[in-house]
Protein backbone atom coordinates (compact mmCIF):
# COMPACT_ATOMS: atom_id res chain seq x y z
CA UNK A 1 0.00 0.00 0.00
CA UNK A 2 2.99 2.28 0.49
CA UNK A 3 4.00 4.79 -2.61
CA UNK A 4 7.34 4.97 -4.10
CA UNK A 5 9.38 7.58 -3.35
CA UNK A 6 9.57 8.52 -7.15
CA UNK A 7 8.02 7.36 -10.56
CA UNK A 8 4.79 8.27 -9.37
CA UNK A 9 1.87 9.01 -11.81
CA UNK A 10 0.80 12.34 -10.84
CA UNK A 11 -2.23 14.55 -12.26
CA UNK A 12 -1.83 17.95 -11.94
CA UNK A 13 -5.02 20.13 -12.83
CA UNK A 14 -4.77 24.04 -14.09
CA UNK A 15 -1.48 23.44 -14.79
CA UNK A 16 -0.81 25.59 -18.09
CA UNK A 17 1.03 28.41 -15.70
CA UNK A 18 1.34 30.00 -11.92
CA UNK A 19 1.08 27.47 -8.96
CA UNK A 20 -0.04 24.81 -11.81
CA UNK A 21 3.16 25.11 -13.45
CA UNK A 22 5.13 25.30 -10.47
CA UNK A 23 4.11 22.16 -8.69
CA UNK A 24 4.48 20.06 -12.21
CA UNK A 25 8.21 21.25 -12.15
CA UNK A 26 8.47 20.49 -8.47
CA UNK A 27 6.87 16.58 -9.16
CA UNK A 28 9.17 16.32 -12.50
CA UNK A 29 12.40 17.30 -10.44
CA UNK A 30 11.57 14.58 -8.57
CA UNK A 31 11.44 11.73 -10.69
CA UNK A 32 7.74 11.28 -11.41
CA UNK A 33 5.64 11.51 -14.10
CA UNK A 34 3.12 14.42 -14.82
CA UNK A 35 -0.16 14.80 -16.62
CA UNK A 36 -0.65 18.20 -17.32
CA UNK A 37 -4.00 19.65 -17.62
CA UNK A 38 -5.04 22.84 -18.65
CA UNK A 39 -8.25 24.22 -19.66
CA UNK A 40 -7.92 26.77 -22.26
CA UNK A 41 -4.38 27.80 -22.38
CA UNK A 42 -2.74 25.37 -25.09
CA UNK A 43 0.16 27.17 -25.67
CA UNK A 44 1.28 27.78 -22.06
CA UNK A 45 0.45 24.37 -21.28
CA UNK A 46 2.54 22.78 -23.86
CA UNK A 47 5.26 25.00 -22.40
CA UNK A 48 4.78 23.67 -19.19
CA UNK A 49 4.94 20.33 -20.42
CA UNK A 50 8.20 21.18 -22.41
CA UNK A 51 9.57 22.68 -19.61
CA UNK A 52 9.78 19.64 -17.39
CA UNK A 53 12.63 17.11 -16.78
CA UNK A 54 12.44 13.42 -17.38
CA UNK A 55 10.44 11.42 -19.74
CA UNK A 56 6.63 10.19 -20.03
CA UNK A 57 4.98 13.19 -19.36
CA UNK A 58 1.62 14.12 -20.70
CA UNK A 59 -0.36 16.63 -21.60
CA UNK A 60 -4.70 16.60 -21.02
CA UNK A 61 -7.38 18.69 -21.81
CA UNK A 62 -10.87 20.04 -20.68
CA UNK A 63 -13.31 22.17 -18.99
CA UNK A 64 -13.38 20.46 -15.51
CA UNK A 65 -16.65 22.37 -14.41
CA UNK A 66 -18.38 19.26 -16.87
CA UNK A 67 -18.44 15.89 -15.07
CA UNK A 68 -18.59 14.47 -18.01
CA UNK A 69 -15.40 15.95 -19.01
CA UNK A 70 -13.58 15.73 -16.25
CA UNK A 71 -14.13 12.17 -15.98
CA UNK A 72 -12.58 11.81 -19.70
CA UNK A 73 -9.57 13.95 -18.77
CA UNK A 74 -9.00 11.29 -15.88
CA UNK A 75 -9.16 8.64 -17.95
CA UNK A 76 -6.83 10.20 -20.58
CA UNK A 77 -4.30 11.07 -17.43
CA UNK A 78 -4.65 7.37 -16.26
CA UNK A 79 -3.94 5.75 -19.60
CA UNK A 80 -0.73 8.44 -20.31
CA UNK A 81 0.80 7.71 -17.41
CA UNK A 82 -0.71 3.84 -17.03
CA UNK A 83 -2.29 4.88 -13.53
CA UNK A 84 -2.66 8.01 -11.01
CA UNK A 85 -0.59 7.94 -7.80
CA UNK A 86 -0.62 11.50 -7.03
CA UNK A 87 -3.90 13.61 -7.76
CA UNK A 88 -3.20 17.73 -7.35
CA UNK A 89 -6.35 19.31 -7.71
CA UNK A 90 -4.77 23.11 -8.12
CA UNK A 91 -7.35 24.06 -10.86
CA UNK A 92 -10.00 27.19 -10.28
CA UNK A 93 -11.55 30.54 -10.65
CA UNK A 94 -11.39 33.17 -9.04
CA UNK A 95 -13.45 36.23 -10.05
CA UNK A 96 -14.17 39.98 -8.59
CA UNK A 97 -17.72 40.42 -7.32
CA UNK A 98 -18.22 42.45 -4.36
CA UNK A 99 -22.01 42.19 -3.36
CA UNK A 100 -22.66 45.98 -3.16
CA UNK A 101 -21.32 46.24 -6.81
CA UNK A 102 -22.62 43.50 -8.21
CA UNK A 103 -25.73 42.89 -10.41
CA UNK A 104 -27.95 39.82 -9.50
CA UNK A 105 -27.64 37.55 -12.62
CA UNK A 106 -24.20 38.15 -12.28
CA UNK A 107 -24.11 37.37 -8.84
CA UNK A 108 -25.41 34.03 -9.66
CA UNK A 109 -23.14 33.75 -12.78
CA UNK A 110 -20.53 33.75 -10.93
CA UNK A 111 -21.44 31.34 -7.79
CA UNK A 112 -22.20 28.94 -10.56
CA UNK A 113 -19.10 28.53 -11.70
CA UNK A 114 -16.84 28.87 -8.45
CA UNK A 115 -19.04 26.00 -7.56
CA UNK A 116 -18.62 24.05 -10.62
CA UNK A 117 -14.83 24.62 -10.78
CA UNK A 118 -13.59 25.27 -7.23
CA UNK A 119 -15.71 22.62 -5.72
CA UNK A 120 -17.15 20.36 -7.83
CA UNK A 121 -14.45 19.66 -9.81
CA UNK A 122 -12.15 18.90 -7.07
CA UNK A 123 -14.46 16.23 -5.95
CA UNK A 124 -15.27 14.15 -9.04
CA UNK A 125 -11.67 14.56 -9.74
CA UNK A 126 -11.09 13.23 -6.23
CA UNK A 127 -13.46 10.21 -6.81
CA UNK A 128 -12.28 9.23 -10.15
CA UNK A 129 -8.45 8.93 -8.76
CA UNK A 130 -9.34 7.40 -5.67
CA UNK A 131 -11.40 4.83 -7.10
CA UNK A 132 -7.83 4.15 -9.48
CA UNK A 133 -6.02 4.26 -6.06
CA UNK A 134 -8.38 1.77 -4.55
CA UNK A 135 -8.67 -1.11 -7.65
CA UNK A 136 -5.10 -0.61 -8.21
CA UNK A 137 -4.01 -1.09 -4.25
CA UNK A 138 -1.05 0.92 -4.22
CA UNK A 139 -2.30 4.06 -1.66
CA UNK A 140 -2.35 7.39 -3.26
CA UNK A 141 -2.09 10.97 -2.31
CA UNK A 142 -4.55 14.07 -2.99
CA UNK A 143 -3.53 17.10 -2.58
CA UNK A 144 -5.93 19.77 -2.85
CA UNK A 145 -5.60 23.67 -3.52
CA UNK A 146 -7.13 25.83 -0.88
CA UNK A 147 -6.91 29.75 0.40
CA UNK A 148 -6.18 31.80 3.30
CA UNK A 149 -9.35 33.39 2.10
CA UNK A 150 -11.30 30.49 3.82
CA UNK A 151 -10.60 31.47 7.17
CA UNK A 152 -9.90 35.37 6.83
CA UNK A 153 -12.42 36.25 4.25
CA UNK A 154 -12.82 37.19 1.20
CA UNK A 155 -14.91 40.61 0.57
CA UNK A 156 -14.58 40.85 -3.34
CA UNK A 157 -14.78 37.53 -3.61
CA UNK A 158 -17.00 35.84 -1.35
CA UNK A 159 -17.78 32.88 -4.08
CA UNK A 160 -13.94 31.83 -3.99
CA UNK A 161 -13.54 32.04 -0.68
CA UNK A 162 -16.62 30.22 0.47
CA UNK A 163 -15.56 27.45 -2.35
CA UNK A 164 -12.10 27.37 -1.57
CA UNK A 165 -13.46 26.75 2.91
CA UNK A 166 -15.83 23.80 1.17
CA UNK A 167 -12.86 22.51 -0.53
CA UNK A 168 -10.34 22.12 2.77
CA UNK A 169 -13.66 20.39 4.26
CA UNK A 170 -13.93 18.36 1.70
CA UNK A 171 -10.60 16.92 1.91
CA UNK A 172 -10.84 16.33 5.87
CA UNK A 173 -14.07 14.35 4.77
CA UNK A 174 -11.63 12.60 2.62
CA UNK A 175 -8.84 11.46 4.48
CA UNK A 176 -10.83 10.06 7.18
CA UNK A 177 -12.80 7.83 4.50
CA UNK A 178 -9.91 6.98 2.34
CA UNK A 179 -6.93 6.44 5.28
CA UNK A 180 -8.56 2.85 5.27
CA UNK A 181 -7.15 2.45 1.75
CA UNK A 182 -3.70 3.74 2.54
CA UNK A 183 -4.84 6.80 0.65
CA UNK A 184 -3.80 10.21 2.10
CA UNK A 185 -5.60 13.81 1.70
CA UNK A 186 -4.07 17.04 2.69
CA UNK A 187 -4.76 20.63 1.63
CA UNK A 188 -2.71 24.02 1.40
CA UNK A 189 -3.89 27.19 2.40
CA UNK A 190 -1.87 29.80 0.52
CA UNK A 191 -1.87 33.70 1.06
CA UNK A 192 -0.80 36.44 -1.76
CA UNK A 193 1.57 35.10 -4.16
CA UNK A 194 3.31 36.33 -7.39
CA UNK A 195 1.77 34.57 -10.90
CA UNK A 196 1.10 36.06 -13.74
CA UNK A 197 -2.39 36.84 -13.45
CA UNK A 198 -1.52 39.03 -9.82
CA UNK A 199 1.88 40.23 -11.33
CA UNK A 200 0.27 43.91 -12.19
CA UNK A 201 -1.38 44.20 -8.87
CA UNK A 202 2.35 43.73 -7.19
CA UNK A 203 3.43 46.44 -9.33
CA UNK A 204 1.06 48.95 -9.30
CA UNK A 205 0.23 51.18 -6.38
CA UNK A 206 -1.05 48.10 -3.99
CA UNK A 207 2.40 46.11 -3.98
CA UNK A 208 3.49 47.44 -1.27
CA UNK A 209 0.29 46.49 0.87
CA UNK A 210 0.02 43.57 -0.63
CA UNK A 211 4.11 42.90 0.53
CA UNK A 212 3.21 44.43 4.01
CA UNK A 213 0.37 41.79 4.62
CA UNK A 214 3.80 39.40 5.85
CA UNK A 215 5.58 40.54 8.82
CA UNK A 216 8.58 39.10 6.07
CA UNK A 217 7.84 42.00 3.84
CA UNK A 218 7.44 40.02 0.74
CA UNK A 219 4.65 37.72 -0.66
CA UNK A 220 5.24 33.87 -1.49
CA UNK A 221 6.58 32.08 -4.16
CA UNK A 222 4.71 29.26 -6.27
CA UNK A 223 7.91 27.37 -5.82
CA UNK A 224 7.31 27.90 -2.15
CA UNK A 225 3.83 26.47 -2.18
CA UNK A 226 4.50 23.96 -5.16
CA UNK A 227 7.48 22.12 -2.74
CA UNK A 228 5.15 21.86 0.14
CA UNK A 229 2.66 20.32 -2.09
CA UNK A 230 5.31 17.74 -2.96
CA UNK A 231 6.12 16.87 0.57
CA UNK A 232 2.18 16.32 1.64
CA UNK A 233 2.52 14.13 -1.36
CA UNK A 234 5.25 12.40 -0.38
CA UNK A 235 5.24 8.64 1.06
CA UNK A 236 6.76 10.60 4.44
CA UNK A 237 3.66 12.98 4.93
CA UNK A 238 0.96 10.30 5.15
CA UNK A 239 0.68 11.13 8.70
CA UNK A 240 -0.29 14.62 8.11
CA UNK A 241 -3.26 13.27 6.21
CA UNK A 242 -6.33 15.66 6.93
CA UNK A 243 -4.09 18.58 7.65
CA UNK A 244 -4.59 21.62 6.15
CA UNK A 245 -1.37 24.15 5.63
CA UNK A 246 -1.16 27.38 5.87
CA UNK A 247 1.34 28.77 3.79
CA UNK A 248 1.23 32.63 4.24
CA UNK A 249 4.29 33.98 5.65
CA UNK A 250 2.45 34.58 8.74
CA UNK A 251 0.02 36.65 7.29
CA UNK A 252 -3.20 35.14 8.67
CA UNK A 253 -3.03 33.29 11.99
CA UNK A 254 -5.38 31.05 12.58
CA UNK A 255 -5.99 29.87 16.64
């Protein structure tokens, strides 16, 4: 039931760029095998996937907010890599809509597909690895993707936070039910961090709030958050299964 240390077949979801990107490097350098997925972003997603070390990689596509689709882009990940050790559900939106501001259709626009992404995704993508994890009896890991905003809030985006809280419930859920099957489930809870999509913010005239939010005076790193996700992945972590990690330079304390 135990994992080996490397060779693993690992899924990682939204991994075209940012934190995606990052922990597919991070699993590569190791010695395992990565299914990248991506939704829309072929181009940086085949440079992700050219950008890794080793051999047997894979790329998959698909719009996980269809269950239909996500369970094809688990089966195209499983038959890549012949099997999914490692599942890193990092995929999700994240979209501005403060309540006072924001029209009602939207409003419920935008729930929908938090929901469908953040949440929903996560779990059928949970259940269709697990279920590999289970016929195949070797254990497994799941990793999932959370937020700081789940405990501090999130007032211009309430959907993403409240997703992002169901999500590191969901994985406590997880761990207890799947330990059983020497499967373990942990979650991250990053703060600020520089990607692409953020990089503007850091430069324009909120950087330096956004820098001050750490008593360190800096925001993270995906490569920060990416190597932490390998070690709760790792055959060493399984007894921090159900833990959920705050990774926010001590921006957020949680008691």
């Amino acid at each position: 039931m135990n994992l080996p240390p490397t060779g693993r077949r690992v899924l990682v979801t939204g991994a075209s760029r940012g934190l995606g990107r990052a922990v597919a490097r991070a699993f590569a350098e190791n010695g395992d095998r990565v299914a990248v997925h991506y939704g829309s972003r072929a181009d940086e997603a085949r440079a992700t996937l050219a950008s890794l070390p080793g051999e047997g990689h894979a790329l998959v596509q698909g719009d996980l907010a269809d269950a239909t689709i996500a369970a094809r882009v688990a089966d195209e990940a499983a038959e890549a890599l012949g099997g999914i050790d490692v599942l890193v559900n990092n995929a999700a939106v994240n979209e501005r809509h403060p309540l006072p501001e924001t029209p009602y259709d939207e409003w419920v626009a935008v729930w929908q597909r938090h929901v469908a992404v953040n949440l929903l995704a996560t779990a059928n993508l949970s259940h269709l690895a697990a279920r590999r994890m289970i016929d195949g009896r070797r254990g497994g890991r799941i990793v999932n993707i959370g937020s700081r905003g789940a405990f501090r809030g999130e007032p211009d985006h309430p959907a993403y936070g409240a997703t992002k809280a169901a999500v590191h419930a969901l994985g406590q859920s997880l761990a207890v039910s799947l330990a059983p099957h020497g499967i373990a489930v942990a979650s991250v809870a990053p703060g600020f961090f520089t990607t692409e999509r953020v990089a503007p913010r850091l430069t324009g005239p909120e950087g330096d709030a956004l820098r001050a939010q750490s008593p360190f005076g800096r925001v993270g790193t995906p490569e920060e958050i990416a190597h932490a996700v390998l070690w709760l992945a790792s055959p060493q972590a399984e007894w921090s299964s159900g833990t959920i990690l705050d990774l926010n330079g001590a921006s957020h304390l949680r008691t």
